[in-house]
PDB file of N, CA and C in Angstrom:
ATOM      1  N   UNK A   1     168.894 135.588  59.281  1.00  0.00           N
ATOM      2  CA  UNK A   1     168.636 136.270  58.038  1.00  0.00           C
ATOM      3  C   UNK A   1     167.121 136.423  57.886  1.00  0.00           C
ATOM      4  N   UNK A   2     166.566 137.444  57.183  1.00  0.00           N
ATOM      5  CA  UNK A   2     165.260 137.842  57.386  1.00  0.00           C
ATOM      6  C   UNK A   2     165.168 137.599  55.926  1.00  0.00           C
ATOM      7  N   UNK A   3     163.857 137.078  55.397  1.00  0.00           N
ATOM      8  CA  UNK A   3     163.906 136.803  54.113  1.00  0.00           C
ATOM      9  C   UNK A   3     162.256 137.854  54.206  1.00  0.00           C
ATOM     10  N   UNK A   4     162.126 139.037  53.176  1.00  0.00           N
ATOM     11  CA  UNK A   4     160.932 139.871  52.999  1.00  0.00           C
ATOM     12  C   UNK A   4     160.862 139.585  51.724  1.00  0.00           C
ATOM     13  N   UNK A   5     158.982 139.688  51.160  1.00  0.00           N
ATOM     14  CA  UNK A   5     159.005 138.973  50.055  1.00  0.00           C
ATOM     15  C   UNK A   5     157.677 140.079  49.929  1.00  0.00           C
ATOM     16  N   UNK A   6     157.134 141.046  48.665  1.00  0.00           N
ATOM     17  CA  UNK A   6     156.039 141.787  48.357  1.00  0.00           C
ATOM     18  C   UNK A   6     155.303 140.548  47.676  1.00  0.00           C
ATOM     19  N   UNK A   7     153.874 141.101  48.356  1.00  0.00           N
ATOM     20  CA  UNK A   7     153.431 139.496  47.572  1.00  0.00           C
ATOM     21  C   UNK A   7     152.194 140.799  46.651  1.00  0.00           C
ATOM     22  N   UNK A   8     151.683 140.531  45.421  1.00  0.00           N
ATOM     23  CA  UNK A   8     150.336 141.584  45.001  1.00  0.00           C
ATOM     24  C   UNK A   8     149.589 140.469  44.208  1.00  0.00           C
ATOM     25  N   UNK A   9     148.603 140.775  44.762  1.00  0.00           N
ATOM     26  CA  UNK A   9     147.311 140.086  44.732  1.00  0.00           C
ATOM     27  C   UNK A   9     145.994 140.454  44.330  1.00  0.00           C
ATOM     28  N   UNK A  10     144.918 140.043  43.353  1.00  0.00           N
ATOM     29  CA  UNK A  10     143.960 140.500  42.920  1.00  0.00           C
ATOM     30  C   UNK A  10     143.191 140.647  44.272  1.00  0.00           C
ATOM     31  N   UNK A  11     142.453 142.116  44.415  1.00  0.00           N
ATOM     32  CA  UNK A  11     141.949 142.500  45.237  1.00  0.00           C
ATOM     33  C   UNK A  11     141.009 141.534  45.976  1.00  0.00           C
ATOM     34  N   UNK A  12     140.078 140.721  45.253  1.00  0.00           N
ATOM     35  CA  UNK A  12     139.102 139.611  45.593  1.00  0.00           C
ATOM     36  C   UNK A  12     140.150 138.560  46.689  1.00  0.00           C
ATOM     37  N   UNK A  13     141.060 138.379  45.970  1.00  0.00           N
ATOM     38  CA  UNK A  13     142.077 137.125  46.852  1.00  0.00           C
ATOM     39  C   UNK A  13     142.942 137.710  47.808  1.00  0.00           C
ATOM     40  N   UNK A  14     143.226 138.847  47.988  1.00  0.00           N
ATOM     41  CA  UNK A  14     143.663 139.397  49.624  1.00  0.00           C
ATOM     42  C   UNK A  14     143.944 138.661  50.504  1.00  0.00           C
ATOM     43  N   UNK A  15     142.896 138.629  51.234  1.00  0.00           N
ATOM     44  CA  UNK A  15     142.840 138.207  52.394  1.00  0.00           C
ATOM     45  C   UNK A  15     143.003 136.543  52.336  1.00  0.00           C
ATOM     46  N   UNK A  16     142.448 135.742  51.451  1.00  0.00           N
ATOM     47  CA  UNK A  16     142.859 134.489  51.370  1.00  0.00           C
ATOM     48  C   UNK A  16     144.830 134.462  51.305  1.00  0.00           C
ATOM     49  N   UNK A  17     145.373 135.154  50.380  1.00  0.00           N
ATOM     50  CA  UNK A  17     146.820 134.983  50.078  1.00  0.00           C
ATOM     51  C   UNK A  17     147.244 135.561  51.648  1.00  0.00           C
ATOM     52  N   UNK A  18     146.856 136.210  52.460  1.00  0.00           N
ATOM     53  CA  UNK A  18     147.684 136.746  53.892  1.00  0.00           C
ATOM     54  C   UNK A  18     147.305 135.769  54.555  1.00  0.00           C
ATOM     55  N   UNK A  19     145.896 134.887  54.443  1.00  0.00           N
ATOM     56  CA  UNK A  19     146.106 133.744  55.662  1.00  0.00           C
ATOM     57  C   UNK A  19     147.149 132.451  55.149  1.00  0.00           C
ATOM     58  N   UNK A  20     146.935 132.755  53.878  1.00  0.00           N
ATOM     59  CA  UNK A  20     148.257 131.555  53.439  1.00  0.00           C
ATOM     60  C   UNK A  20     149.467 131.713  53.783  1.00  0.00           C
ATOM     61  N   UNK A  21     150.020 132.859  53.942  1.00  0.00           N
ATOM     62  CA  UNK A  21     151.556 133.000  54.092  1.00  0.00           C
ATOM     63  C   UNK A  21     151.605 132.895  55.811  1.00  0.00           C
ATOM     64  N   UNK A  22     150.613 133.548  56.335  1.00  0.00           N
ATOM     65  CA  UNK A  22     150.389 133.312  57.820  1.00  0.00           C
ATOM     66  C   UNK A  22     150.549 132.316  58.486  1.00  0.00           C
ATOM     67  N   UNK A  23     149.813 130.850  57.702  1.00  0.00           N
ATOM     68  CA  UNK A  23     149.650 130.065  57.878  1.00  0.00           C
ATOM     69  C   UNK A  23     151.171 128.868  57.699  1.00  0.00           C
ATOM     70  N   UNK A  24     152.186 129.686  56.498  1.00  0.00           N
ATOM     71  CA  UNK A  24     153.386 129.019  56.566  1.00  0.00           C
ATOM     72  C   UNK A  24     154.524 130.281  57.446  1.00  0.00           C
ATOM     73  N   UNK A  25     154.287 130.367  58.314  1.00  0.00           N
ATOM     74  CA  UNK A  25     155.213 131.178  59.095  1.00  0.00           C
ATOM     75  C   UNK A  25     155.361 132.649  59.016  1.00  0.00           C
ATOM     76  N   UNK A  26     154.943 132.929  57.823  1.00  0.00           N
ATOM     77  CA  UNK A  26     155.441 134.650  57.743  1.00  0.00           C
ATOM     78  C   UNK A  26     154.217 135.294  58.412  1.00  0.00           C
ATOM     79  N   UNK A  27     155.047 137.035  59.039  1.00  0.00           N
ATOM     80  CA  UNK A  27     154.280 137.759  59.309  1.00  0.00           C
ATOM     81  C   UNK A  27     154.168 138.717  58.185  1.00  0.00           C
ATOM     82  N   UNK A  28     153.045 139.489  58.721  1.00  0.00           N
ATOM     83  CA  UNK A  28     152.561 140.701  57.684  1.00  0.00           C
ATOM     84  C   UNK A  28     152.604 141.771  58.141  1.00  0.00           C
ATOM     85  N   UNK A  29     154.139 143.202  56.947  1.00  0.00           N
ATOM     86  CA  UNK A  29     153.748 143.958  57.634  1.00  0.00           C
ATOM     87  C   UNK A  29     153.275 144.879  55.785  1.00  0.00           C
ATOM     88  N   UNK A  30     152.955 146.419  55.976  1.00  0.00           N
ATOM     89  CA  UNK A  30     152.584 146.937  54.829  1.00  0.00           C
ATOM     90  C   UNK A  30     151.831 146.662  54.218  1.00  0.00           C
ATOM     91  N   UNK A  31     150.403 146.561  54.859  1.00  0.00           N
ATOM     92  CA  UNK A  31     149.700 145.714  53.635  1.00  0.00           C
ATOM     93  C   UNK A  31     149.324 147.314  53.294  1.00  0.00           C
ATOM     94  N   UNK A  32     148.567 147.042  51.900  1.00  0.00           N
ATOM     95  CA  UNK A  32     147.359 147.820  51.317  1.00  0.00           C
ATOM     96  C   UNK A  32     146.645 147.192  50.445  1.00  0.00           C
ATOM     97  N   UNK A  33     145.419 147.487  50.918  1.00  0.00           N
ATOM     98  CA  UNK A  33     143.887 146.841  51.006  1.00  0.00           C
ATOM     99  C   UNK A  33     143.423 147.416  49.655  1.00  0.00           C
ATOM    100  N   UNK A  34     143.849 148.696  49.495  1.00  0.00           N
ATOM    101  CA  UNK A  34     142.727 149.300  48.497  1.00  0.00           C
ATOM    102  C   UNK A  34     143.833 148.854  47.161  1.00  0.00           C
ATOM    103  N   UNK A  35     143.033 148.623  46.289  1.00  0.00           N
ATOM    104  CA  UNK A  35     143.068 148.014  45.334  1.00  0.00           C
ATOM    105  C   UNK A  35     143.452 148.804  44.078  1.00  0.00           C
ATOM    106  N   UNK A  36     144.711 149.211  43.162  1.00  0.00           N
ATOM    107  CA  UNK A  36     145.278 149.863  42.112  1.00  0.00           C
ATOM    108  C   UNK A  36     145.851 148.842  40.940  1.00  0.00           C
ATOM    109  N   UNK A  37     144.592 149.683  40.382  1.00  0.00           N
ATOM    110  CA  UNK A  37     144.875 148.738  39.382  1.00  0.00           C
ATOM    111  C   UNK A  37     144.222 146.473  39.108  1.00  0.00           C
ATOM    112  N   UNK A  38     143.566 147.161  39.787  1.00  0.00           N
ATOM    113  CA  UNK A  38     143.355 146.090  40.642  1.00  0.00           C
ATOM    114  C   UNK A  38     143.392 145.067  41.209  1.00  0.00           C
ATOM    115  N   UNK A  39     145.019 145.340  41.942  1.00  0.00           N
ATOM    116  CA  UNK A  39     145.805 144.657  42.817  1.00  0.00           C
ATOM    117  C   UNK A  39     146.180 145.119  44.096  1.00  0.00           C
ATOM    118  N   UNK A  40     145.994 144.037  45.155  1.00  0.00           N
ATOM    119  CA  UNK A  40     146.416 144.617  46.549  1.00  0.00           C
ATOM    120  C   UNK A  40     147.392 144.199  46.804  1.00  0.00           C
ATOM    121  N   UNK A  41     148.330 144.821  47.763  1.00  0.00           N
ATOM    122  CA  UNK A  41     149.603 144.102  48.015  1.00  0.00           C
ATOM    123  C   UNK A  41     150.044 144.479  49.506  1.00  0.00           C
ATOM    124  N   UNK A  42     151.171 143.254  49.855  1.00  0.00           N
ATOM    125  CA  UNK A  42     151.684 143.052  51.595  1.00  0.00           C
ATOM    126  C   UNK A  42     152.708 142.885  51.281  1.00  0.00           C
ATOM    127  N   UNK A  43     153.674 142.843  52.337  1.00  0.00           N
ATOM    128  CA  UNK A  43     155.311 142.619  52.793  1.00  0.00           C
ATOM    129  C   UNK A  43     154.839 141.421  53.222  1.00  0.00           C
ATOM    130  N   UNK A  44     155.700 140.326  53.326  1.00  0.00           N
ATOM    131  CA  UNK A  44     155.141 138.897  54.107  1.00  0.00           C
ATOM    132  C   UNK A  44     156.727 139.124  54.560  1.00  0.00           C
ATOM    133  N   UNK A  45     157.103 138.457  55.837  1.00  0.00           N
ATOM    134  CA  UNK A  45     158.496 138.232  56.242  1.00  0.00           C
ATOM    135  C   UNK A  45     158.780 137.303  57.197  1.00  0.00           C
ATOM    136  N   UNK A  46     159.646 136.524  57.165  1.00  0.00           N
ATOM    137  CA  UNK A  46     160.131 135.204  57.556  1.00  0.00           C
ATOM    138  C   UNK A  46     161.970 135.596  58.533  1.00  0.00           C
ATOM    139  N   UNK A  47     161.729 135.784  59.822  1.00  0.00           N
ATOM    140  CA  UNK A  47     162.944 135.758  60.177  1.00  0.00           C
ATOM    141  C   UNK A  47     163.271 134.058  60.091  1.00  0.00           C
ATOM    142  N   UNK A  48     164.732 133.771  60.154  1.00  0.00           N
ATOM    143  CA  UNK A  48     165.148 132.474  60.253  1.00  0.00           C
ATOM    144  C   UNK A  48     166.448 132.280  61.373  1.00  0.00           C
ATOM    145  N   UNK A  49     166.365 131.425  62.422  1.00  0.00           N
ATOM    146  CA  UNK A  49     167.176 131.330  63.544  1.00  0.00           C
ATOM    147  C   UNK A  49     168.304 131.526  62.600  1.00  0.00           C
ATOM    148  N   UNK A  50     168.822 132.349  63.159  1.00  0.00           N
ATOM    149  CA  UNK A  50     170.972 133.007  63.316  1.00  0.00           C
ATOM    150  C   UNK A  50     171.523 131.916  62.897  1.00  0.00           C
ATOM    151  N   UNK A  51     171.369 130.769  63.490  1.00  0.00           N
ATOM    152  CA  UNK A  51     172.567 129.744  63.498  1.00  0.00           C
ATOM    153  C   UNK A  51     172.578 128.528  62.131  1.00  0.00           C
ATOM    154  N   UNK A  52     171.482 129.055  61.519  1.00  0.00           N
ATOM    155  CA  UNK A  52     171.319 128.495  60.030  1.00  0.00           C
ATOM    156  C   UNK A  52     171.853 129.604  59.163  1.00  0.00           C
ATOM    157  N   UNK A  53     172.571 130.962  59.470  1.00  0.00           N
ATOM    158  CA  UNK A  53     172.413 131.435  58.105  1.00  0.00           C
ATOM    159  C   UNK A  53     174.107 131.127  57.464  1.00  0.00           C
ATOM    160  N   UNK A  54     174.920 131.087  57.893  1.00  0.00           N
ATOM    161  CA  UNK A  54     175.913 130.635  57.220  1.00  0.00           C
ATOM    162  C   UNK A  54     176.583 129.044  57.582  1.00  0.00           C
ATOM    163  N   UNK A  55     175.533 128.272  57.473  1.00  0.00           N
ATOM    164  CA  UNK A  55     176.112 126.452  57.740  1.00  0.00           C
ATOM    165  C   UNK A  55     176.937 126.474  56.574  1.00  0.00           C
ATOM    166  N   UNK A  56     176.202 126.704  55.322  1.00  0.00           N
ATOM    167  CA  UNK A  56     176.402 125.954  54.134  1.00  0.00           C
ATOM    168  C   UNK A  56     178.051 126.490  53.778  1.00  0.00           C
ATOM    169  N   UNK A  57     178.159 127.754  54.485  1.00  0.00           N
ATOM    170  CA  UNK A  57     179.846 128.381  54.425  1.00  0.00           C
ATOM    171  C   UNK A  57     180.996 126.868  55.227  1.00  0.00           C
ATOM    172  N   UNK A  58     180.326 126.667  56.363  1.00  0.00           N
ATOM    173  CA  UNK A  58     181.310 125.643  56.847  1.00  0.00           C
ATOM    174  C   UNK A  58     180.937 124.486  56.246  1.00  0.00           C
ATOM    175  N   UNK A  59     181.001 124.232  55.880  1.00  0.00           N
ATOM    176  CA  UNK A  59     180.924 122.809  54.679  1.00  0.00           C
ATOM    177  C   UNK A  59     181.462 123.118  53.387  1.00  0.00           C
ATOM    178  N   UNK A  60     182.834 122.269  53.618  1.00  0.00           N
ATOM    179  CA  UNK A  60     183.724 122.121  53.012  1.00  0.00           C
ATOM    180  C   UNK A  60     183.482 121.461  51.655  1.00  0.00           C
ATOM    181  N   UNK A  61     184.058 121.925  50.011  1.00  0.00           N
ATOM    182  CA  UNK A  61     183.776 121.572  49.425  1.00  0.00           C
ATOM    183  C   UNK A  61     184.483 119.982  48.539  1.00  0.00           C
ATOM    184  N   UNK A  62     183.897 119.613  47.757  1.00  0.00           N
ATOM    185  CA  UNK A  62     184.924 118.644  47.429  1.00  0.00           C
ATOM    186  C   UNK A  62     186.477 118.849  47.009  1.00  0.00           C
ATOM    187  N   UNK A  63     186.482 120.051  45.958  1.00  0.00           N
ATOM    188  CA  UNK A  63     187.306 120.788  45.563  1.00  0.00           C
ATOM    189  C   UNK A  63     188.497 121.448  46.373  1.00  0.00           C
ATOM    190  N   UNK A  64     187.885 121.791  47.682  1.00  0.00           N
ATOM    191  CA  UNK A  64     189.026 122.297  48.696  1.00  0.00           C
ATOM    192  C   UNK A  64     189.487 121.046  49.474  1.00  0.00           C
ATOM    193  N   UNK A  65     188.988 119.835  49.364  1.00  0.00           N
ATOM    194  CA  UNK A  65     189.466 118.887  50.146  1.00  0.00           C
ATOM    195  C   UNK A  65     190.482 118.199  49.162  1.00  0.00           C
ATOM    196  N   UNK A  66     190.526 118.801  48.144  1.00  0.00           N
ATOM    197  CA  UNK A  66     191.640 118.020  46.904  1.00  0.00           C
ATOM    198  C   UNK A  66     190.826 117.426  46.372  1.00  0.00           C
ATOM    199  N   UNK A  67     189.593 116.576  46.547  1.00  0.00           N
ATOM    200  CA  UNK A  67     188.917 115.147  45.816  1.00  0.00           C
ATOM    201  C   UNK A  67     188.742 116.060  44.114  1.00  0.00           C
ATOM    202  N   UNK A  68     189.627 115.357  43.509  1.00  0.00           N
ATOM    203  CA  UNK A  68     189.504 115.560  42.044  1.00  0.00           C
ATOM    204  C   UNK A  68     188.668 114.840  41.511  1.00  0.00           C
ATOM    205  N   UNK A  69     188.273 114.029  41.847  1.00  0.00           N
ATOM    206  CA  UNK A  69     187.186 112.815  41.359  1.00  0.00           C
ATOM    207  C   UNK A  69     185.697 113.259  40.813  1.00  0.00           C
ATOM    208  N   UNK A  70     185.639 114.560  41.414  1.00  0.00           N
ATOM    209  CA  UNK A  70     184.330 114.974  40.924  1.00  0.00           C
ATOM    210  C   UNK A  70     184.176 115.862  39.985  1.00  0.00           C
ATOM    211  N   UNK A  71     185.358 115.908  39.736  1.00  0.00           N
ATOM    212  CA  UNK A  71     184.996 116.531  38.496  1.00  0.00           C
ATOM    213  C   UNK A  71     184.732 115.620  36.964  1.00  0.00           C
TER     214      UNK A  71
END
């Protein structure tokens, strides 16, 4: 699952906010530099290995196992 996230940023802090997201895994695509309004903004995007995106589906809940207790 690809998680894309618009990040907009006061023009001055740019380039600091793209080495931050850089720096936690995401790439950058779409940026624009020039400044409206005066805010710049990027796509930051985070693919995540295949085999994490539906675990939480196979894990069974309390509810389907019968345990009434939790409720």
């Amino acid at each position: 699952m690809t998680l894309r996230i618009r990040v907009s940023t006061r023009a001055r802090c740019f380039e600091e906010r793209k080495q931050q997201h850089i720096e936690r895994g995401y790439r950058i695509e779409d940026e624009r530099p020039m400044p409206v309004n005066g805010l710049c903004s990027f796509v930051a995007v985070k693919d995540d290995p295949p085999s994490d995106d539906f675990d939480w589906l196979a894990r069974p809940s309390a509810e389907s196992r019968g345990d009434r207790s939790s409720r």
